[in-house]
Protein backbone atom coordinates (compact mmCIF):
# COMPACT_ATOMS: atom_id res chain seq x y z
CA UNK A 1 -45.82 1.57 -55.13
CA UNK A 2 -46.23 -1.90 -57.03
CA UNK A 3 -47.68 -1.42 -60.36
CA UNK A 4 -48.14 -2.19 -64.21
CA UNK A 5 -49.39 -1.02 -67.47
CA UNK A 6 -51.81 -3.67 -68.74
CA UNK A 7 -55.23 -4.48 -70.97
CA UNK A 8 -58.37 -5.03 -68.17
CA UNK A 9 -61.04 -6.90 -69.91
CA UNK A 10 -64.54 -7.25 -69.09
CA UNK A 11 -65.59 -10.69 -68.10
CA UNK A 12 -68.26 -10.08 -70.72
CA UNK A 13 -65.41 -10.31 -73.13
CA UNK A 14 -67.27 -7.09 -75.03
CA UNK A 15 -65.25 -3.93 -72.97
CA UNK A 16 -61.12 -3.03 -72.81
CA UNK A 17 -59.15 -0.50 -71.23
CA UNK A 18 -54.95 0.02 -71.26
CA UNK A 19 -54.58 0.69 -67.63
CA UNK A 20 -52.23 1.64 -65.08
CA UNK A 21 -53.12 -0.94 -61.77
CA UNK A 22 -51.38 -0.11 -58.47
CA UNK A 23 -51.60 -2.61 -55.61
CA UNK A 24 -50.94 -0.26 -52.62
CA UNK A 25 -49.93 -2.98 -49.77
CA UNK A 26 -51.33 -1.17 -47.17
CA UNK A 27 -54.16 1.24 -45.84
CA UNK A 28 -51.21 4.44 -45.26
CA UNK A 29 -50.40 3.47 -49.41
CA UNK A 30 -53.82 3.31 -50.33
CA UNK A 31 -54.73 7.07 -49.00
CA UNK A 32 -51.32 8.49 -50.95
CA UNK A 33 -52.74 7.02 -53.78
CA UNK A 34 -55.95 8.82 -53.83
CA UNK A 35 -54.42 12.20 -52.32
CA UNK A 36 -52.01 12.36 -55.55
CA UNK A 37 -55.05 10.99 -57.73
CA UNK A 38 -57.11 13.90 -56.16
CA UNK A 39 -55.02 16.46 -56.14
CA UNK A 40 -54.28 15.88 -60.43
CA UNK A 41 -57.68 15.50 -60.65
CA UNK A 42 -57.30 11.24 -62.15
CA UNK A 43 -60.16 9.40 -61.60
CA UNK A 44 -59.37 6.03 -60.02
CA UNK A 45 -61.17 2.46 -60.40
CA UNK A 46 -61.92 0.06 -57.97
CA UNK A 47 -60.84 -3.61 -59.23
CA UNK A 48 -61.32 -7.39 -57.88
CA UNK A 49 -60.97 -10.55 -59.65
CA UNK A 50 -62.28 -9.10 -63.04
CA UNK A 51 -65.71 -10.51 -63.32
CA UNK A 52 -67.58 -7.81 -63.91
CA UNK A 53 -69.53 -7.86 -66.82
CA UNK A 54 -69.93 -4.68 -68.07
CA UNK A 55 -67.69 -1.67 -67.70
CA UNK A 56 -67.94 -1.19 -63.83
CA UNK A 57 -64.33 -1.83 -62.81
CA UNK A 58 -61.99 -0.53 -66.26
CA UNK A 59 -60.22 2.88 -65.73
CA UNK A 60 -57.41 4.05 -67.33
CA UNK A 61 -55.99 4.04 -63.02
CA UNK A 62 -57.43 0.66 -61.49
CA UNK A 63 -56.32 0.16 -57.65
CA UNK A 64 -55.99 -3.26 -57.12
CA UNK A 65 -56.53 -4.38 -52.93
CA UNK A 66 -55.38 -7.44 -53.21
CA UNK A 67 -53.04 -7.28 -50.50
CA UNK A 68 -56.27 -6.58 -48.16
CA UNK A 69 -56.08 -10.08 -46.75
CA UNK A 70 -57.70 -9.63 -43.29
CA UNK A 71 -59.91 -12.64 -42.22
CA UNK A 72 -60.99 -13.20 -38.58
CA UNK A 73 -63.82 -15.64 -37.89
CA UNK A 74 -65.27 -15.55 -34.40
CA UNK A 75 -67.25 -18.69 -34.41
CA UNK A 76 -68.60 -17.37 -30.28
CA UNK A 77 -70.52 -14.39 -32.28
CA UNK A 78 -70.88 -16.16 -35.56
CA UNK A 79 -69.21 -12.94 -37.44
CA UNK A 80 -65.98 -12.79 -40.11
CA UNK A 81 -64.65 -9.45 -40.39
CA UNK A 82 -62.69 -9.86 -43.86
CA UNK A 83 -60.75 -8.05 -46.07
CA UNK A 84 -61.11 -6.25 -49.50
CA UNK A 85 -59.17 -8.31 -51.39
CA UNK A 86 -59.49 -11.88 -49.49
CA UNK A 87 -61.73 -14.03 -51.86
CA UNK A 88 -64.96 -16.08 -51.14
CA UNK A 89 -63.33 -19.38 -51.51
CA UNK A 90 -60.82 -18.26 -48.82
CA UNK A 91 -63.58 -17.22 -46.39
CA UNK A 92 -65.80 -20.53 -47.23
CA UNK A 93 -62.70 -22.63 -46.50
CA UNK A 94 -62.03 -20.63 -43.26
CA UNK A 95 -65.80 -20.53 -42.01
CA UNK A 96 -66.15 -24.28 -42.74
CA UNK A 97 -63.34 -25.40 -40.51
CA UNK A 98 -66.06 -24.18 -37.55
CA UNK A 99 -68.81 -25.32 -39.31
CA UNK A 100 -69.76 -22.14 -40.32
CA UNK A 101 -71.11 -20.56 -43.69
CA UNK A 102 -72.22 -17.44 -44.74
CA UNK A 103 -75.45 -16.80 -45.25
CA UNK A 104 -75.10 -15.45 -48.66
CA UNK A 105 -71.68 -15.75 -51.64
CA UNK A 106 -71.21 -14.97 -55.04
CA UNK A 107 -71.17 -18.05 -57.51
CA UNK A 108 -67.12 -18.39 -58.09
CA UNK A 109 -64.68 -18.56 -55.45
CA UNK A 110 -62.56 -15.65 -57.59
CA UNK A 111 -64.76 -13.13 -56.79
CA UNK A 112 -63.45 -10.76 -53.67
CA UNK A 113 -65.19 -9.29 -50.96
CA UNK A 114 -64.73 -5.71 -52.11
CA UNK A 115 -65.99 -6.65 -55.42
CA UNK A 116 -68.99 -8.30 -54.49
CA UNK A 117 -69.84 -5.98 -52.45
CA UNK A 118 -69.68 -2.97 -54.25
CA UNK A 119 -72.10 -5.00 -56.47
CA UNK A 120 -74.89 -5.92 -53.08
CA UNK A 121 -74.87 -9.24 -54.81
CA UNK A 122 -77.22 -12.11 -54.82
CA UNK A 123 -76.92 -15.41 -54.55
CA UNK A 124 -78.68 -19.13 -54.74
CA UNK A 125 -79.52 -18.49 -51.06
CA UNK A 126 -80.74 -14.73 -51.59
CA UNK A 127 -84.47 -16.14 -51.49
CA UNK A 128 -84.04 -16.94 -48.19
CA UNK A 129 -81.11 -13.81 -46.48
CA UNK A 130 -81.44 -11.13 -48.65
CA UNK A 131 -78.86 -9.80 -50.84
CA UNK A 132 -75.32 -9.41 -50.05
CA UNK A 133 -75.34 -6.25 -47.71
CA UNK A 134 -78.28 -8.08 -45.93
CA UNK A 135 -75.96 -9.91 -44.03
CA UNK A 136 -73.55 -7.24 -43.25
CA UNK A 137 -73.17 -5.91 -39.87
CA UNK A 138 -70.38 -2.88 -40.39
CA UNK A 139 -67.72 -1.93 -43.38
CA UNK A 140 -64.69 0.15 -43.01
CA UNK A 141 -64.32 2.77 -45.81
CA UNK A 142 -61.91 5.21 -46.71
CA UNK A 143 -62.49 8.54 -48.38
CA UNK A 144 -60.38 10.02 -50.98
CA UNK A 145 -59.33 12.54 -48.46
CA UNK A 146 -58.13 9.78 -46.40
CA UNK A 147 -60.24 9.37 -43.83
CA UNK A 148 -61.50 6.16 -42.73
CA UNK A 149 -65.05 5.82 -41.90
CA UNK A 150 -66.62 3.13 -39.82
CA UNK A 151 -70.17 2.56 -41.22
CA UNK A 152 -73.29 0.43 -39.81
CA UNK A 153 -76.95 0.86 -39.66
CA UNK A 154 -76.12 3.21 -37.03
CA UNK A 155 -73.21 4.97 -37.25
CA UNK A 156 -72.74 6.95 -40.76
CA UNK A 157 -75.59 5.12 -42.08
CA UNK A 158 -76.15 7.04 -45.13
CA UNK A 159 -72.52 6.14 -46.32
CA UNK A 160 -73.05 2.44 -45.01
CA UNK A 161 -76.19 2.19 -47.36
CA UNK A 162 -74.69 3.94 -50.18
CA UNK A 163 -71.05 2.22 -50.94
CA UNK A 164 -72.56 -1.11 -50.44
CA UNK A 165 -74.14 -1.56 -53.85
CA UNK A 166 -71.85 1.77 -55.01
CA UNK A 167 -69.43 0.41 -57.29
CA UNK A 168 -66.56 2.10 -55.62
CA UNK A 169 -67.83 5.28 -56.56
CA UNK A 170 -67.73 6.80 -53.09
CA UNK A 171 -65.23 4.92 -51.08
CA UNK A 172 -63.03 2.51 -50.73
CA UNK A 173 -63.99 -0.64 -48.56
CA UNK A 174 -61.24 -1.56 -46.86
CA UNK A 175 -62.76 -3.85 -44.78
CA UNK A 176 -66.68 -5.59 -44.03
CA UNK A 177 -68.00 -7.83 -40.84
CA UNK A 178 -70.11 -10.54 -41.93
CA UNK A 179 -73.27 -12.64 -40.16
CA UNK A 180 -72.45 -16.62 -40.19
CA UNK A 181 -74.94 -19.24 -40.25
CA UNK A 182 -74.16 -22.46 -39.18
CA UNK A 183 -73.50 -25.19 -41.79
CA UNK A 184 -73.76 -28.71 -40.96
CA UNK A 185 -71.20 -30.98 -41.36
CA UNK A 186 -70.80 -32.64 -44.07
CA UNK A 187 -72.27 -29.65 -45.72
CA UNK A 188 -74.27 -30.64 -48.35
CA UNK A 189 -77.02 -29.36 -50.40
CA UNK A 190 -80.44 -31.67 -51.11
CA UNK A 191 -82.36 -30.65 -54.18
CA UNK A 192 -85.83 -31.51 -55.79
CA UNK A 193 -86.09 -30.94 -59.56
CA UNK A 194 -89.58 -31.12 -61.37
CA UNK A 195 -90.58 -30.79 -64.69
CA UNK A 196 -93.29 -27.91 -65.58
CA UNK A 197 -94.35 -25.93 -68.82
CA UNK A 198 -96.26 -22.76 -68.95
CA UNK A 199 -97.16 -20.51 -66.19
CA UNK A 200 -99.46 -22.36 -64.18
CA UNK A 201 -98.23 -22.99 -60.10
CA UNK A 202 -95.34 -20.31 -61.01
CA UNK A 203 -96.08 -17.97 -57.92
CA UNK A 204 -96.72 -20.83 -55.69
CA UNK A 205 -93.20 -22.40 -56.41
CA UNK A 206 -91.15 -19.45 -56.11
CA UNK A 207 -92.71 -18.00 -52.68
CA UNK A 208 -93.38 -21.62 -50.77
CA UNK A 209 -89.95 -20.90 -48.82
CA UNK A 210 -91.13 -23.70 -46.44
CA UNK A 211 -90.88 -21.65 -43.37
CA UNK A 212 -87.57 -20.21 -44.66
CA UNK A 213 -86.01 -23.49 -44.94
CA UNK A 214 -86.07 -23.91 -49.05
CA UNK A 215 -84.55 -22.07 -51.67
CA UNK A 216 -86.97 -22.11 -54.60
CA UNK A 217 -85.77 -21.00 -57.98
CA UNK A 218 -86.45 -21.85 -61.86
CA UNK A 219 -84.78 -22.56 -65.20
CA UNK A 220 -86.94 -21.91 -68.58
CA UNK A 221 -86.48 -23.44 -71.20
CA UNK A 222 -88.37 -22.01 -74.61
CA UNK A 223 -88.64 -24.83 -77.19
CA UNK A 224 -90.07 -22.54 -79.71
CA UNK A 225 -93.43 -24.33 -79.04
CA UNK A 226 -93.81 -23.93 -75.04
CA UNK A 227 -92.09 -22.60 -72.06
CA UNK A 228 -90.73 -25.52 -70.16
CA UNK A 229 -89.64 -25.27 -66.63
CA UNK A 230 -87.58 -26.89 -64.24
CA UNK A 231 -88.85 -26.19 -60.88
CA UNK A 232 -85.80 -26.81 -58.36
CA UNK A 233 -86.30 -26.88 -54.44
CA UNK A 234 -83.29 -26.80 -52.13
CA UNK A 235 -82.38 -27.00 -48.78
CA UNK A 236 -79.24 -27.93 -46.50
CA UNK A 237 -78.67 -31.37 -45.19
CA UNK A 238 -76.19 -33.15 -43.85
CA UNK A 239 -76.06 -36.24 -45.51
CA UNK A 240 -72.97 -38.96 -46.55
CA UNK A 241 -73.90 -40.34 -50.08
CA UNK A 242 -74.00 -37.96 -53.09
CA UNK A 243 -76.07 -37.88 -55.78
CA UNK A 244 -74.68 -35.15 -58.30
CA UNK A 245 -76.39 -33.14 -60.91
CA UNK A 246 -74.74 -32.19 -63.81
CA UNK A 247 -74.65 -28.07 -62.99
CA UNK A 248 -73.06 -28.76 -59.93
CA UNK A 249 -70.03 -30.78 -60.41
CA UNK A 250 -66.39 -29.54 -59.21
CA UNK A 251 -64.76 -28.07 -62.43
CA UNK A 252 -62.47 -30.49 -64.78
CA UNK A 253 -62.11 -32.14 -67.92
CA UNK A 254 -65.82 -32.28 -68.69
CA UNK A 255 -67.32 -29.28 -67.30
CA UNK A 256 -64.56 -26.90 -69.53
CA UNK A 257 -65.08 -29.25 -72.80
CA UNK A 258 -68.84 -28.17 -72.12
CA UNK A 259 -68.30 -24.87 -71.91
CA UNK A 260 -65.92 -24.31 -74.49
CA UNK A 261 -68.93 -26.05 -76.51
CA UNK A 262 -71.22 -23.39 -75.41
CA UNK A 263 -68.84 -20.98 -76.48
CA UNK A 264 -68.18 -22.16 -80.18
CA UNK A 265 -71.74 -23.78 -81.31
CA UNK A 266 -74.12 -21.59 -80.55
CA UNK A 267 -76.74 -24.27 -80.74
CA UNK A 268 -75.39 -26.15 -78.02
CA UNK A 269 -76.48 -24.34 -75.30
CA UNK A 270 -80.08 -24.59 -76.22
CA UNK A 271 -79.40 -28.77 -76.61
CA UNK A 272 -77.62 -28.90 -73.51
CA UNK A 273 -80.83 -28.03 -71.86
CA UNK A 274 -83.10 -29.66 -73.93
CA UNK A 275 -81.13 -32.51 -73.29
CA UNK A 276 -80.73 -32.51 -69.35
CA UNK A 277 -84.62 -31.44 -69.13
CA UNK A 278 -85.36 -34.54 -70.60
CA UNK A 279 -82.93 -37.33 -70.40
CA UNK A 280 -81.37 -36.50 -67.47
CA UNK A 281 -83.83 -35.67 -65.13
CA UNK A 282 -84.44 -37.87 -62.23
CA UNK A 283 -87.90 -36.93 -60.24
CA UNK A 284 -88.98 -37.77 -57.07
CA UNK A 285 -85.74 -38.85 -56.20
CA UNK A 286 -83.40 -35.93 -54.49
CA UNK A 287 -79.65 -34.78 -55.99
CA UNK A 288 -77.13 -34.62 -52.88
CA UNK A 289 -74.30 -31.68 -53.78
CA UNK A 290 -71.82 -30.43 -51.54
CA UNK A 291 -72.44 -27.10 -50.62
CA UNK A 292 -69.29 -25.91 -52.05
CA UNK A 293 -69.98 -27.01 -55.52
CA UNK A 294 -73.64 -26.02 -54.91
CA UNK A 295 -73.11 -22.40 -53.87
CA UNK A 296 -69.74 -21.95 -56.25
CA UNK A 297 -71.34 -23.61 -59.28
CA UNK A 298 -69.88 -20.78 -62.08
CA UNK A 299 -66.55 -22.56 -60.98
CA UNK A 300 -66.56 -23.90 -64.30
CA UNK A 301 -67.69 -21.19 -65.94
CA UNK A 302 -64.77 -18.46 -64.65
CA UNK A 303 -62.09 -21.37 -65.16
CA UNK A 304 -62.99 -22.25 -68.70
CA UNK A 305 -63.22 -18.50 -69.63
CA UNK A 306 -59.55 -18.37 -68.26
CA UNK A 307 -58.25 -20.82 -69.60
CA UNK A 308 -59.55 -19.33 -73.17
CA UNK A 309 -58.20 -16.17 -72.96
CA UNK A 310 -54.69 -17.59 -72.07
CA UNK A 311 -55.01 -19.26 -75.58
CA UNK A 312 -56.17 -16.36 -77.18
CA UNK A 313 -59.26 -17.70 -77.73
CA UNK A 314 -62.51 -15.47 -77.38
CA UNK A 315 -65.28 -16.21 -74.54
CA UNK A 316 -68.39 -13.96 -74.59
CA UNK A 317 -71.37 -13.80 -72.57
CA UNK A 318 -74.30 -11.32 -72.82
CA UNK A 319 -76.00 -11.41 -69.47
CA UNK A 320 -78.92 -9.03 -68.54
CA UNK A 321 -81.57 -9.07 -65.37
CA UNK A 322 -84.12 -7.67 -64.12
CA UNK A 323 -86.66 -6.92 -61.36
CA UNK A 324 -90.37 -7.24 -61.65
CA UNK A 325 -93.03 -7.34 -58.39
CA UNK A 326 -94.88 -9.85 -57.26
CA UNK A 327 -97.91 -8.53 -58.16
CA UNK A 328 -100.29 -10.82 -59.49
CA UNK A 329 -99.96 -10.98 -63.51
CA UNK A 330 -96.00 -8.82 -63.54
CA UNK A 331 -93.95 -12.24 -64.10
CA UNK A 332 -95.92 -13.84 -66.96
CA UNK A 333 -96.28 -10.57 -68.48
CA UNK A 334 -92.28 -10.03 -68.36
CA UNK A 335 -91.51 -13.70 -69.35
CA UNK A 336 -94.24 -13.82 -72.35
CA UNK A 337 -92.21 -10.54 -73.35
CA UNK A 338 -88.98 -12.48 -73.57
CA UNK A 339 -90.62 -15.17 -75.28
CA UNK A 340 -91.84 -12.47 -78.05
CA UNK A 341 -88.42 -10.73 -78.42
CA UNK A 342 -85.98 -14.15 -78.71
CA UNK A 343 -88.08 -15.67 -80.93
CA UNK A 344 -88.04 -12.95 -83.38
CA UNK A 345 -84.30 -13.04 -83.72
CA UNK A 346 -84.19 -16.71 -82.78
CA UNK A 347 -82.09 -16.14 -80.10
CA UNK A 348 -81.67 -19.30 -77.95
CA UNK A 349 -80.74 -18.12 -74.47
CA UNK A 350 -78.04 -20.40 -72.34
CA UNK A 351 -78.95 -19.49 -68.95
CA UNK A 352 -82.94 -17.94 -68.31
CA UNK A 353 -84.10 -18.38 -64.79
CA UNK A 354 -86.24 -16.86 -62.14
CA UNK A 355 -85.74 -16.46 -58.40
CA UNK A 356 -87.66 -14.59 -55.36
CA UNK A 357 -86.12 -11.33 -53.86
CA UNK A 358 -87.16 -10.36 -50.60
CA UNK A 359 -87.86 -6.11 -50.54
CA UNK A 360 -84.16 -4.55 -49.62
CA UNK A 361 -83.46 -2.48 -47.36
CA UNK A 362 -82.20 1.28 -48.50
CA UNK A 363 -79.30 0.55 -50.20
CA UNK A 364 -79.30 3.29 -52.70
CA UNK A 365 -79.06 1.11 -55.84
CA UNK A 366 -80.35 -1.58 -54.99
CA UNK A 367 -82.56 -3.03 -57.74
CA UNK A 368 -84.93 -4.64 -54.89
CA UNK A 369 -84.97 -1.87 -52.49
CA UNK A 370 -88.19 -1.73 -50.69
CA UNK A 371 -89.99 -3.86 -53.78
CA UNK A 372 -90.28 -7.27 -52.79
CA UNK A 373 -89.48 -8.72 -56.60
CA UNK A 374 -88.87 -11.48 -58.72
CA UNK A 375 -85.18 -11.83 -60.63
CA UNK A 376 -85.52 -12.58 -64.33
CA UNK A 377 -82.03 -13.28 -65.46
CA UNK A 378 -81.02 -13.99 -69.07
CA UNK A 379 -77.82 -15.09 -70.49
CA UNK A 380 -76.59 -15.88 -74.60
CA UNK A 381 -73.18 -17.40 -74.92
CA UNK A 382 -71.25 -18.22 -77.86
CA UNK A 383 -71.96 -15.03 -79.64
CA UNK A 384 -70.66 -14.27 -82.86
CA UNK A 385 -70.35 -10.96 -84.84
CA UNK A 386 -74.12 -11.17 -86.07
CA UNK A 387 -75.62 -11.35 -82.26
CA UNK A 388 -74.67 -8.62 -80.21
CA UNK A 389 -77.16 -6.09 -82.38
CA UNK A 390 -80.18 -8.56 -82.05
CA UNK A 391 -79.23 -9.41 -78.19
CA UNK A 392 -78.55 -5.71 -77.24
CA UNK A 393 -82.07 -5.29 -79.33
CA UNK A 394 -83.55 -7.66 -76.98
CA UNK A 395 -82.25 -6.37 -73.64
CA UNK A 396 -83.05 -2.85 -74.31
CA UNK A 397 -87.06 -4.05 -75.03
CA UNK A 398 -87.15 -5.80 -72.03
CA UNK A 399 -86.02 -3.07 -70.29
CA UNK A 400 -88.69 -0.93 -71.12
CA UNK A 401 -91.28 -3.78 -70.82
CA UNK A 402 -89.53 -4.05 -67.13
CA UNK A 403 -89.80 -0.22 -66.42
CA UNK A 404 -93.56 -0.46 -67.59
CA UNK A 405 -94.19 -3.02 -65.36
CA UNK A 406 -92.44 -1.18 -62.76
CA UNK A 407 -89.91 -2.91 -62.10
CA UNK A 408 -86.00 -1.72 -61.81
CA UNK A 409 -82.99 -3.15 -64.07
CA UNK A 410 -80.33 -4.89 -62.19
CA UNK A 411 -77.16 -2.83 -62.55
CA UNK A 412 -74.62 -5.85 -61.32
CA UNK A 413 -74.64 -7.45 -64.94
CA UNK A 414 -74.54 -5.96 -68.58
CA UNK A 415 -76.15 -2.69 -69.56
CA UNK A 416 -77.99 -2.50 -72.50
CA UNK A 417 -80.90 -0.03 -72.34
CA UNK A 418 -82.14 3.07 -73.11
CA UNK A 419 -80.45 5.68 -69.80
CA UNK A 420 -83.99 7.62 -69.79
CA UNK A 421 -85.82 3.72 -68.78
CA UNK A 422 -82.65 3.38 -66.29
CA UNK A 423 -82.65 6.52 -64.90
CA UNK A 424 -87.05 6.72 -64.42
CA UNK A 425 -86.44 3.80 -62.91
CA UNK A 426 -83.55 5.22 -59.78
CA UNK A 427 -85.16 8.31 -60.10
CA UNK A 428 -86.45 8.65 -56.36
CA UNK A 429 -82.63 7.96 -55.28
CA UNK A 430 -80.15 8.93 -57.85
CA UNK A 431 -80.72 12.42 -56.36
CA UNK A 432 -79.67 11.31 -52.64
CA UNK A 433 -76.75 9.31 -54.75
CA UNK A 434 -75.58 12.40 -56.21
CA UNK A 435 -75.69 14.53 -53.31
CA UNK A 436 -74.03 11.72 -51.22
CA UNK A 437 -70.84 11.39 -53.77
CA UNK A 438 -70.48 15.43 -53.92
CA UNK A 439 -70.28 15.05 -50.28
CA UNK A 440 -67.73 11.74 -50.00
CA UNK A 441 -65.61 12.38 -53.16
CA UNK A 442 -66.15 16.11 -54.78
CA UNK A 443 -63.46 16.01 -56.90
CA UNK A 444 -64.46 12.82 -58.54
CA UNK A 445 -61.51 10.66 -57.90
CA UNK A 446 -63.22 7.34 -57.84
CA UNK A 447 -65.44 5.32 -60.00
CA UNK A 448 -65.43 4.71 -63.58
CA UNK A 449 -68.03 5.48 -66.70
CA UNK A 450 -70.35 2.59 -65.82
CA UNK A 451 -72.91 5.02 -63.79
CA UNK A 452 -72.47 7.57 -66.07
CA UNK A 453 -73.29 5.46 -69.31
CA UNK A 454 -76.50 3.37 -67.39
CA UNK A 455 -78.25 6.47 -66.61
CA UNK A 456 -76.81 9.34 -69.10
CA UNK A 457 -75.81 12.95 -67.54
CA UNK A 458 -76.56 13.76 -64.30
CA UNK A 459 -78.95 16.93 -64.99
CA UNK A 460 -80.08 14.72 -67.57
CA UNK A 461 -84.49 14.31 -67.16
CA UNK A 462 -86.04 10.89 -66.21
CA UNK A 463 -88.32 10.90 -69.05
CA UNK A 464 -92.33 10.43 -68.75
């Protein structure tokens, strides 16, 4: 079976493993791998395209499925049934040609199917479809004993709600169907941007979904002096001219020599936003983006990063978020909390946004299941040796703020936080979890510490 000893990396740029990765080429491969891995007792990690960022796909055995290249779109049903290891810019290009999309994708074309949605992502259109398993009509998963399970809402729906969002802790997914929404043609992506500060008309921006039609969402910008916002409403369109924002252009020249900036002064972050909030702004007068570069707009991000770490260069990112309800008062409380806790270490963040999450459905994990929520989401780049205390200080505060609140930690990003605030806050399903993985995999074979280290031993207490 193809293999090779290598370093995995965190996209974080903060965890390492040496690894052995196979890349069984087939489903028959695949099961030999985990019946020798099971019967020696290995554990074995699930791996895509590398972008997570904390330690939720390095093992010392990684399986890659990148030769899971299925991808059948039936444009008569409006469904994709897609493989493991195809990636979302291969199933945007292919859905396209039809003048299809789906209804929810990660940010980067790199990321894979299996990846993504082991992590029940979210997306720019998540306000409006849900998270990632939302949108998901059946997966194919196979057990470490080998056998393959097919999983829906109504046929083995406890496994179907538990390895979407699982990490690849309890199967493999070999294989998921997808809904399609249509996507007009050219597909582009109208946006409103509007200048704010403080707190005031928050709620009513983020939930005015304009009959499901707009995706809302915010950027913050602290100034040390106010919280500045730019309020951004978007919706599909079809129209010829474009009108570009900054964010949203295709990756190149520019868009990595701003990055790499990011990267090596840490103040330029803070003045890239500064300087776009005010000097670049155009109100009243709609941005036209094509709905590639819309939708894949960490592009630039994921290519610069690359590109670094070919050159030996380093490329860190700290990125933390969090769920809080909509009740009336749980936001600003939350956001005034971040406000206290950067500006103590004078931390300027580079990404610090808000969107609305309808409630989930029961997948297991999910950070929005059954709590209709808002998504705080905070970033630092360009860290150097004297941040990492003062930001890990930061996300484990907020992380008890956000369990006080009750709200849940998102478990798709970094994990900085206390286990017993983690755990109180999964505590009505890690149990069913548990119980679910003794079932699928009792030996153990798959997964890797991530679980483990976000919410501490397994007979371990919640905590008051």
């Amino acid at each position: 079976m193809e293999s090779e000893r290598t370093t995995l990396r965190s996209y974080s740029g903060f965890h390492q493993c040496a690894a052995e990765l196979f890349r069984p080429r087939d489903e028959a491969e695949l099961a030999r791998l985990l019946a020798d891995c099971d019967a020696r007792g290995q554990r074995c990690t699930l791996r895509g395209s590398g972008l997570s960022l904390d330690r939720q796909a390095l093992g010392e055995r990684a399986i890659s499925l990148a030769h899971f290249q299925k991808l059948a779109v039936d444009p008569t049903t409006r469904r994709a049934t897609v493989g493991a290891g195809v990636t979302w810019g291969q199933v945007f290009d292919a859905t396209a040609r039809v003048g299809l999309a789906p209804a929810i994708m990660p940010t980067t074309r790199q990321g894979t199917i299996g990846g993504t949605l082991s992590a029940h992502s979210l997306s720019r259109f998540s306000p409006l479809h849900g998270r990632e398993g939302n949108n998901v009509d059946r997966v194919r998963v196979l057990l470490p004993d080998g056998a393959a399970r097919e999983c829906s809402r109504d046929e083995n729906s406890d496994l179907f709600h538990g390895v979407i969002g699982g990490f690849g802790n309890l199967g493999v997914l070999l294989e998921a169907t997808y809904k399609l929404v249509p996507a007009p043609a050219p597909a582009r992506v109208r946006t409103w941007l509007k200048r704010e500060k403080g707190f005031e008309g928050l709620h009513e921006h983020l939930l005015g979904t304009d009959q499901g039609r707009e995706v809302r969402c915010v950027v913050l910008y602290d100034d040390g002096a106010v919280l500045r916002r730019l309020d951004s409403r978007a919706r599909l369109s079809c129209e010829e001219d474009l009108r570009r924002t900054l964010l949203y252009n295709p990756p190149g020249g520019v868009r990595t020599a701003l990055e790499w900036a990011v990267q090596y002064w840490d103040w330029m972050g803070p003045a890239f936003w500064s300087f776009g909030y005010w000097a670049l702004l155009r109100e009243g007068r709609p941005y036209i983006d094509p709905l590639h570069d819309y939708t894949f707009f960490m592009e630039g991000n994921v290519g610069a990063s690359r590109w670094a770490r070919r050159l030996g260069l380093p490329f860190r990112v700290m990125e933390q978020t969090w769920v809080v309800p909509t009740t009336p008062g749980c936001l600003e409380a939350f956001l005034q909390r971040v406000m206290v806790e950067c500006r103590r270490d004078r931390l300027k963040t580079a990404i610090f946004d808000v969107v609305h999450l309808p409630g989930d459905e029961e997948f297991l994990l999910s950070s929005s299941r059954a709590l209709p929520c808002y998504a705080v989401n905070l970033a630092f780049e360009g860290l150097r040796a004297r941040h990492p205390p003062a930001v890990e200080r930061v996300f484990r505060a907020l992380t008890a703020e956000c369990r006080a609140l009750g709200g849940r930690l998102h478990l798709v990003k970094n994990i900085w936080a206390d286990p017993k605030d983690t755990r109180a806050m999964y505590a009505e399903v890690l149990p069913r979890f548990q119980a679910l993985k003794r079932r699928c995999d009792p030996r153990g074979t798959l997964g890797s510490d991530f679980l483990a280290r976000a919410f501490g031993p397994e007979d371990e207490p919640a905590g008051p």
